[in-house]
Protein backbone atom coordinates (compact mmCIF):
# COMPACT_ATOMS: atom_id res chain seq x y z
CA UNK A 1 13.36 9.42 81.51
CA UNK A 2 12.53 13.31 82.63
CA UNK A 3 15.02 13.65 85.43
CA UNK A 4 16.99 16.72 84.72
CA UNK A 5 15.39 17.29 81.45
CA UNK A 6 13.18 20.23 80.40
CA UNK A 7 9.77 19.95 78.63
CA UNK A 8 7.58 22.11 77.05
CA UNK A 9 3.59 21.39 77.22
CA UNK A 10 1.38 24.06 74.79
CA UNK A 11 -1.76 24.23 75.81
CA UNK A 12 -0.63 23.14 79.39
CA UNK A 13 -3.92 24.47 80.79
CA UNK A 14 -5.94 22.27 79.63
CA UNK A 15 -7.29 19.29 80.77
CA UNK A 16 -4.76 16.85 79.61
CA UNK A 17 -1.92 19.68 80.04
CA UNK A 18 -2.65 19.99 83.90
CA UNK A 19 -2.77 16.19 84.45
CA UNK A 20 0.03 15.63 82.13
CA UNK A 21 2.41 18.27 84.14
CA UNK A 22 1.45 16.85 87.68
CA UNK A 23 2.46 13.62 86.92
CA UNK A 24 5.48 14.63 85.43
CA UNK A 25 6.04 16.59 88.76
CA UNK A 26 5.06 12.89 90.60
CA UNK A 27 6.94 10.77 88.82
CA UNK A 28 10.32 12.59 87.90
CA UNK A 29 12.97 15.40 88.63
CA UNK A 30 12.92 17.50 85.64
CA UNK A 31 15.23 20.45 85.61
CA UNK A 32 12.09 22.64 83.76
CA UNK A 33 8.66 22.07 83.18
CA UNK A 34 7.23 25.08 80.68
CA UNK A 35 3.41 26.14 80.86
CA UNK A 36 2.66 27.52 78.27
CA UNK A 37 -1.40 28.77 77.31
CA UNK A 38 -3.29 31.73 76.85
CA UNK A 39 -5.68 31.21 79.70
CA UNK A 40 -3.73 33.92 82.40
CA UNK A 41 -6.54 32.50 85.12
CA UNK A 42 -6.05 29.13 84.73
CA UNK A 43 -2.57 29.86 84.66
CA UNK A 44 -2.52 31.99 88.00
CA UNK A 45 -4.84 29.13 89.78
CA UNK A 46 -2.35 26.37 88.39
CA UNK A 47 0.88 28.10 89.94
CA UNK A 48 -0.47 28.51 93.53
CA UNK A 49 -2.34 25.02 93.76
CA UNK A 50 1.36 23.55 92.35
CA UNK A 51 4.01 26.08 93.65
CA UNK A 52 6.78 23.97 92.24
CA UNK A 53 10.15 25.74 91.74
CA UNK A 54 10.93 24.02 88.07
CA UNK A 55 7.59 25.69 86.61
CA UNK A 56 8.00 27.94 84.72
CA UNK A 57 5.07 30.14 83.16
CA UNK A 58 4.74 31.61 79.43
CA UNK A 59 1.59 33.50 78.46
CA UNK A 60 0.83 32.84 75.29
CA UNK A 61 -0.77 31.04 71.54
CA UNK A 62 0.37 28.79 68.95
CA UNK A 63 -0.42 30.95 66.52
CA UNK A 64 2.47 33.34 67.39
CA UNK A 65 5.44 31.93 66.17
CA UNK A 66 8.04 34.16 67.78
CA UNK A 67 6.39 33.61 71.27
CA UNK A 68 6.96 29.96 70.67
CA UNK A 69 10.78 30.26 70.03
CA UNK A 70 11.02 32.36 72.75
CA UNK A 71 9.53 30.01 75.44
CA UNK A 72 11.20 27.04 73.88
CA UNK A 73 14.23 27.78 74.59
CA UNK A 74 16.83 24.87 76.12
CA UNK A 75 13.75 22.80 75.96
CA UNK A 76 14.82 18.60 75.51
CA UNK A 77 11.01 17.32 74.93
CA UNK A 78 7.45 19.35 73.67
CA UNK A 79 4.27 18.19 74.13
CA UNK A 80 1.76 19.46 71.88
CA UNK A 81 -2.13 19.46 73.37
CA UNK A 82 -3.37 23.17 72.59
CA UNK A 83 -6.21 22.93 70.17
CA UNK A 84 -8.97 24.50 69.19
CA UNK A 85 -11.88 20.85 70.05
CA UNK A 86 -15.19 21.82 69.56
CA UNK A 87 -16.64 20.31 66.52
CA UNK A 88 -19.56 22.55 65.67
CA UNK A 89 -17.93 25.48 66.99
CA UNK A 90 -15.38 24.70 64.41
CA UNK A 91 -17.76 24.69 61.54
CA UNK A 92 -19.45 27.87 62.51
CA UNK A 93 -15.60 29.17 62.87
CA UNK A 94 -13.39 27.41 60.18
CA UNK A 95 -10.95 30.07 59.75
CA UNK A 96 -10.23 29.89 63.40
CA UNK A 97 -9.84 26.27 63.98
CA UNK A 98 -7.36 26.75 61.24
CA UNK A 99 -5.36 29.15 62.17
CA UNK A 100 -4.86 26.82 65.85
CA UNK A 101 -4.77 23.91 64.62
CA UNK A 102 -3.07 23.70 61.14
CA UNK A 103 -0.79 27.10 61.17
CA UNK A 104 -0.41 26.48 65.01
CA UNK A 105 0.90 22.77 64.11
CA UNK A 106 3.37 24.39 61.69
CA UNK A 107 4.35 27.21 64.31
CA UNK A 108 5.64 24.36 67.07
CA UNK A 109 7.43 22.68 64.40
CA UNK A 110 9.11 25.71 63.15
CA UNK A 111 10.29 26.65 67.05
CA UNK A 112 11.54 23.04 68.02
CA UNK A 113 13.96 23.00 65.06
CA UNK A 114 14.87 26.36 66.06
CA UNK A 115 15.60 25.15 69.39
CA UNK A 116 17.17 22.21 68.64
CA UNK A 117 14.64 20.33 70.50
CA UNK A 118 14.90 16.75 71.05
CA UNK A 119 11.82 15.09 70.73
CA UNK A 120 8.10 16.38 69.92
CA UNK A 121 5.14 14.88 70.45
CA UNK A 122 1.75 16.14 69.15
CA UNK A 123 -1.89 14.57 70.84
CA UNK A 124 -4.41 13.89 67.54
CA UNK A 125 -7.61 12.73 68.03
CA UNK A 126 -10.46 9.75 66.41
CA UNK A 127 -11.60 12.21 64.19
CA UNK A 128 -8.51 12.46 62.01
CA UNK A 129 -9.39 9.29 60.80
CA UNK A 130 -11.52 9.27 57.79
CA UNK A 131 -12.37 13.05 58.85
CA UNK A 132 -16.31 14.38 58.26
CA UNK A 133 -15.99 17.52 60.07
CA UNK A 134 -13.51 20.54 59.83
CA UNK A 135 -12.14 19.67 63.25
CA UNK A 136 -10.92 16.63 62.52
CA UNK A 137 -9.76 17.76 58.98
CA UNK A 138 -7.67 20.37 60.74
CA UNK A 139 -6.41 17.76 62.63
CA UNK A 140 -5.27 15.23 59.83
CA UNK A 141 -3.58 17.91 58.43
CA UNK A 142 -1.50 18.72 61.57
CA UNK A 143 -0.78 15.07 61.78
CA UNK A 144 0.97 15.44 57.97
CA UNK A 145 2.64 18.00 59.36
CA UNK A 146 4.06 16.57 62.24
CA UNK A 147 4.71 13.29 60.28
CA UNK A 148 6.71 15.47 57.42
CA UNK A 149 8.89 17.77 59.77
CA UNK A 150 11.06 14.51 60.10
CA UNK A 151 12.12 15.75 56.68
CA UNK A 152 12.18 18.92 57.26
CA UNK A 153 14.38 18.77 59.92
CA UNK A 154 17.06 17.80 57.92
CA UNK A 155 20.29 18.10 59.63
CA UNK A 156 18.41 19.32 62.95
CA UNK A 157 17.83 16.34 65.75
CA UNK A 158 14.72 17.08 66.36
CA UNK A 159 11.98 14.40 65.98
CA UNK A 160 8.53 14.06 65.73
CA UNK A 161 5.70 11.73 66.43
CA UNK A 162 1.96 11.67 67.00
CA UNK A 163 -0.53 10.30 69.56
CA UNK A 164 -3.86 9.30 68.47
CA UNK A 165 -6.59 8.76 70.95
CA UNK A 166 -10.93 8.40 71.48
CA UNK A 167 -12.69 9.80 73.74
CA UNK A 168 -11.64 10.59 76.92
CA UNK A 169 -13.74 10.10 80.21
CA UNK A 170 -15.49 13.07 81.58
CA UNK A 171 -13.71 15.72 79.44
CA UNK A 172 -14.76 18.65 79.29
CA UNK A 173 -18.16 18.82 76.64
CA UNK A 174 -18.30 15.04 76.36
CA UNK A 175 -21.43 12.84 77.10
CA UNK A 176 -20.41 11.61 80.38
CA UNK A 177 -20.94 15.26 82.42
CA UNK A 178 -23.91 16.17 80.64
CA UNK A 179 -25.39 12.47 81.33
CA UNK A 180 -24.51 13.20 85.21
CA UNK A 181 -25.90 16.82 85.41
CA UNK A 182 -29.04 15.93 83.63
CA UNK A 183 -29.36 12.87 86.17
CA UNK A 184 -28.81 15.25 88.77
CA UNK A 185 -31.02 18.24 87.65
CA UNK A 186 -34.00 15.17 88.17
CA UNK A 187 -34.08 14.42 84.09
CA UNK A 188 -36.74 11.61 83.08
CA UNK A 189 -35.10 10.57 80.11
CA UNK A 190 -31.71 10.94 78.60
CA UNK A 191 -30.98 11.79 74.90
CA UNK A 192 -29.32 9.15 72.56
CA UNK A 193 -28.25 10.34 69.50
CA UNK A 194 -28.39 6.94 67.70
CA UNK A 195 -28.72 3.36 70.23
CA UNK A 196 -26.15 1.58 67.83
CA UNK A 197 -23.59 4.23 68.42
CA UNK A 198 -20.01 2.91 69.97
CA UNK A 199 -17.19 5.21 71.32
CA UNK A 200 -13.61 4.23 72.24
CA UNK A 201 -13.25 5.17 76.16
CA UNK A 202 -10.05 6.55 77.87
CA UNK A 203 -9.21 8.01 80.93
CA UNK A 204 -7.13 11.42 80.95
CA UNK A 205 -3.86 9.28 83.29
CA UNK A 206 -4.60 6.47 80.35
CA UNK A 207 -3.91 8.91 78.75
CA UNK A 208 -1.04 10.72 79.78
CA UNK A 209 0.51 7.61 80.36
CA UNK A 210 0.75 6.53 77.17
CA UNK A 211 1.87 9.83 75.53
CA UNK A 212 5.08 9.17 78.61
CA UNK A 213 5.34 5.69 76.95
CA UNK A 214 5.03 7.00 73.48
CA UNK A 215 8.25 9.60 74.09
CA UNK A 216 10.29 6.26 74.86
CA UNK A 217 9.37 4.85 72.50
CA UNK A 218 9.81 6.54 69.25
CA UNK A 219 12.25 6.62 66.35
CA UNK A 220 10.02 9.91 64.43
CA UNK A 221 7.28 9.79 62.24
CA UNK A 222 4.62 7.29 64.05
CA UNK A 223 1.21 7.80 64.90
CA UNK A 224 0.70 5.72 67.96
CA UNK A 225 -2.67 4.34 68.84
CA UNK A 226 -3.57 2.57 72.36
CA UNK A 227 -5.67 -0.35 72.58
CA UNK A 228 -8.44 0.76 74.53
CA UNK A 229 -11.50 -0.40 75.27
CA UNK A 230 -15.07 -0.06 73.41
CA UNK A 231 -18.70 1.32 75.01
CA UNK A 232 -22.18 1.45 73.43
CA UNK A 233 -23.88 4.59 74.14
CA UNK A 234 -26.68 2.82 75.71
CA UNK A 235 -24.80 0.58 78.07
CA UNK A 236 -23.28 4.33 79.19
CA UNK A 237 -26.48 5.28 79.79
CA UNK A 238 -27.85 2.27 81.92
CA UNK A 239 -24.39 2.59 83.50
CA UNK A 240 -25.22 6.55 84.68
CA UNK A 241 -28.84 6.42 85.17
CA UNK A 242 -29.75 2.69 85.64
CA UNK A 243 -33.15 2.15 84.65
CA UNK A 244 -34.00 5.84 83.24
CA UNK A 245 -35.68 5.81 79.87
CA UNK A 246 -33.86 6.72 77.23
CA UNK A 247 -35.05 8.79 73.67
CA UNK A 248 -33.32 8.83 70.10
CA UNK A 249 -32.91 12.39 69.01
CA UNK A 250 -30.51 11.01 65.69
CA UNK A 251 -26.97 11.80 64.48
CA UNK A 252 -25.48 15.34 64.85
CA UNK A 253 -23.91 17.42 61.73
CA UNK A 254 -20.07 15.84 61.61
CA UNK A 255 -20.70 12.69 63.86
CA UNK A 256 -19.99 9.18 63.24
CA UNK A 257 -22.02 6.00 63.70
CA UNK A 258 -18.54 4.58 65.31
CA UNK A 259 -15.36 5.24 65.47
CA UNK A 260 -12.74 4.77 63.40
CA UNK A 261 -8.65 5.11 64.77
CA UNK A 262 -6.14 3.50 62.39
CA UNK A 263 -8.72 3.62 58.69
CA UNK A 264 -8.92 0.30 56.68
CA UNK A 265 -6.45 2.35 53.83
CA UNK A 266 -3.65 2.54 56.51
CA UNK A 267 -3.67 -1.01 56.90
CA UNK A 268 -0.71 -1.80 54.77
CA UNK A 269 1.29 1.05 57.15
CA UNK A 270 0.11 -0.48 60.43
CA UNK A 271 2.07 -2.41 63.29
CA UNK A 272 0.50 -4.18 65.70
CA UNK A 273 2.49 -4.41 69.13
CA UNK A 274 1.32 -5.53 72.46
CA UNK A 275 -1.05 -2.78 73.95
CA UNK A 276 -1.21 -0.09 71.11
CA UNK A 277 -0.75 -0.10 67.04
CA UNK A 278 2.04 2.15 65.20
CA UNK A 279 1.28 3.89 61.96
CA UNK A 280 4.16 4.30 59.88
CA UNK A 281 4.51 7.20 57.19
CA UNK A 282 3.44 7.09 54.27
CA UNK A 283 6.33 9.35 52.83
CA UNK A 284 9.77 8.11 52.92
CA UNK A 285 11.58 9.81 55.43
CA UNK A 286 15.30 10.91 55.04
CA UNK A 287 16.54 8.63 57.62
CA UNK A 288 15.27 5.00 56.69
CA UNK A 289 14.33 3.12 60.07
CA UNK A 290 12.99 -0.10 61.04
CA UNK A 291 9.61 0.76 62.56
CA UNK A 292 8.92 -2.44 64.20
CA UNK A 293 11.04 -2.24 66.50
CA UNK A 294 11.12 0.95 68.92
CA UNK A 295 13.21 2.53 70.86
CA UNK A 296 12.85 0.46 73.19
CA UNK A 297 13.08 -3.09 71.94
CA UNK A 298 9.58 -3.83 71.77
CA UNK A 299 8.37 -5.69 68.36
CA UNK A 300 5.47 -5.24 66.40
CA UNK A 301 4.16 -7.01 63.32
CA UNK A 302 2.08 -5.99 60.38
CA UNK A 303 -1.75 -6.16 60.62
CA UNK A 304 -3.96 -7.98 58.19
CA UNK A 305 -4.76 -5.81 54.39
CA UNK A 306 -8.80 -5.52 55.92
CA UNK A 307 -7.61 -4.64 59.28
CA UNK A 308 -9.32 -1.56 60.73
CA UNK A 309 -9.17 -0.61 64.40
CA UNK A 310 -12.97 0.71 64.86
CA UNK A 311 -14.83 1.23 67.96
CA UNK A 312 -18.30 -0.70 66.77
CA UNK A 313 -15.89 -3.72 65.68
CA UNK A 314 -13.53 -3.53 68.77
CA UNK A 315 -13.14 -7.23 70.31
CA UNK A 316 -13.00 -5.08 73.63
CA UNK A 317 -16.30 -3.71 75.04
CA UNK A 318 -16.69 -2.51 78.36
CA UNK A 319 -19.75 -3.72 80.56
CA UNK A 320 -21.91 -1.74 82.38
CA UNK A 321 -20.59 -2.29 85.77
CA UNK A 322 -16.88 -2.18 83.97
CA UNK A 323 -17.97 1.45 82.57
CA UNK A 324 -19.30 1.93 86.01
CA UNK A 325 -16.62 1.36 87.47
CA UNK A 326 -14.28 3.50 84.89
CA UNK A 327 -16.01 6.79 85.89
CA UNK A 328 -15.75 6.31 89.36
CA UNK A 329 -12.07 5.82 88.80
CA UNK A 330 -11.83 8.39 86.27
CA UNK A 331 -14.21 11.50 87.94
């Protein structure tokens, strides 16, 4: 699908942007792989551990539009990952997470139709869903953005979908590495927030692989959402530190009991297919299309009116030797 083709990743630095460009470099031959972040170290330490002739390096931020059309050029595919992530940081700095994540959002759009760029995919997150917190409000509103540019683009090619995902194992500020670095620092009890708390669970190739599958597969204008697996914070616990104690220290400002990925209002708009669900606009877009069926042939069919895809209602939960298991695989 990449062979000879050349894709742009923003925020390629970052966890999922590293991952995501080495298995592009694994699987395929592309003609051009673009790095593009503001982090010149991680940058520098990414060139010499890859050294791969099609990489090609662009310091720089989604908030500066020009920059953008610059390194996009003769670009077939983007993949949007640079965000601004940290929930409270992004209450104590609203303007910021703003200015990344919403004018940011507007700032790829603007340079792929500039470009002519075929296909654009942008990575959401749980928290657009029913949003509590200016993170994931930032985040809803890049998603209408995305979603809309397939009007905007008018007489431009240029398509664009979304990628909606939970949690993802051992990322950088989640539970998992604070859990293992409290265990190892000789902790005699771990903190749990709330015990009936759930979290969807991914791993960062999970990942990446679907955002691969998600290119083939779409027409413009879905949000795709994997069917992943379910974990209770305490079974994560027990899984990490078997047999520790455990204390309640309650909710944090802007976190959810569970979590919610397709909301019980998008019902009517969902698609059910065999390993992940399609949201379909809500706007009418300016070329009508059939969105159960993809690109690809696969079928999906419409979900029932209560339907809501929710990590504490998930049919899927993970075990403790299954989550175990998952960040041995993962880490």
């Amino acid at each position: 699908m990449l062979d000879g083709k050349s894709i742009f990743v923003s925020g390629a630095t970052g966890s999922f942007g590293q991952r995501f460009v080495r298995t592009v470099l694994s699987r395929f031959r592309p003609r051009r792989v673009v790095v593009f972040s503001r982090d010149e170290l991680k940058q520098y330490e990414m060139q010499r551990e890859l050294n791969d002739p099609c990489l090609r390096f662009f310091l720089g931020d989604v908030r500066d539009e020009a920059r953008l059309v610059q390194a996009m050029r003769d670009v077939d595919y983007v993949i949007h990952a640079a965000a601004l992530k940290q929930v409270p940081a992004a209450e104590y700095n609203p303007m910021e997470c703003i200015k990344t994540n919403v004018l940011g959002a507007q700032h790829v759009i603007n340079a792929a139709l500039a470009n002519e760029v075929d296909k654009v995919i942008a990575l959401s997150t749980d928290k657009a869903a029913n949003p509590i917190n200016l993170y994931g409000a930032t985040k809803l509103a890049a998603d209408k953005l995305f979603v809309a540019a397939n009007n905007m683009a008018g007489r431009h090619r240029t398509r664009f979908s979304v990628v909606r995902y939970g949690n993802v194992v051992g990322s950088r500020g989640s539970v998992v590495p604070l859990f293992r670095q409290m265990v190892a620092e000789g902790a005699k009890e771990l903190p749990i927030t709330d015990r009936r708390m759930t979290r969807f669970w991914i791993t960062l190739q999970q990942g990446v692989d679907f955002v691969l599958r998600s290119l083939e597969r779409m027409h413009g204008g879905e949000v795709f959402v994997p069917k992943i697996p379910s974990a209770r914070i305490t079974d994560l616990a027990e899984a990490i530190a078997p047999g520790l104690p455990t204390k309640e220290i309650g909710i944090r400002p802007g976190e959810k009991l569970h979590e919610v990925m397709v909301p019980a209002d998008d019902s009517r708009l969902t698609l059910e297919f065999a390993d992940h669900y399609v949201i379909k606009p809500a706007i009418n877009l300016n070329v009508p299309t059939d969105f159960s069926v993809n690109a690809v042939g696969e079928r999906g069919r419409a979900v029932t009116e209560d339907f809501e895809y929710n990590s504490g209602k998930n049919p899927w939960f993970l075990t403790v030797p299954e989550i175990r298991a998952l960040i041995a695989w993962a880490l």
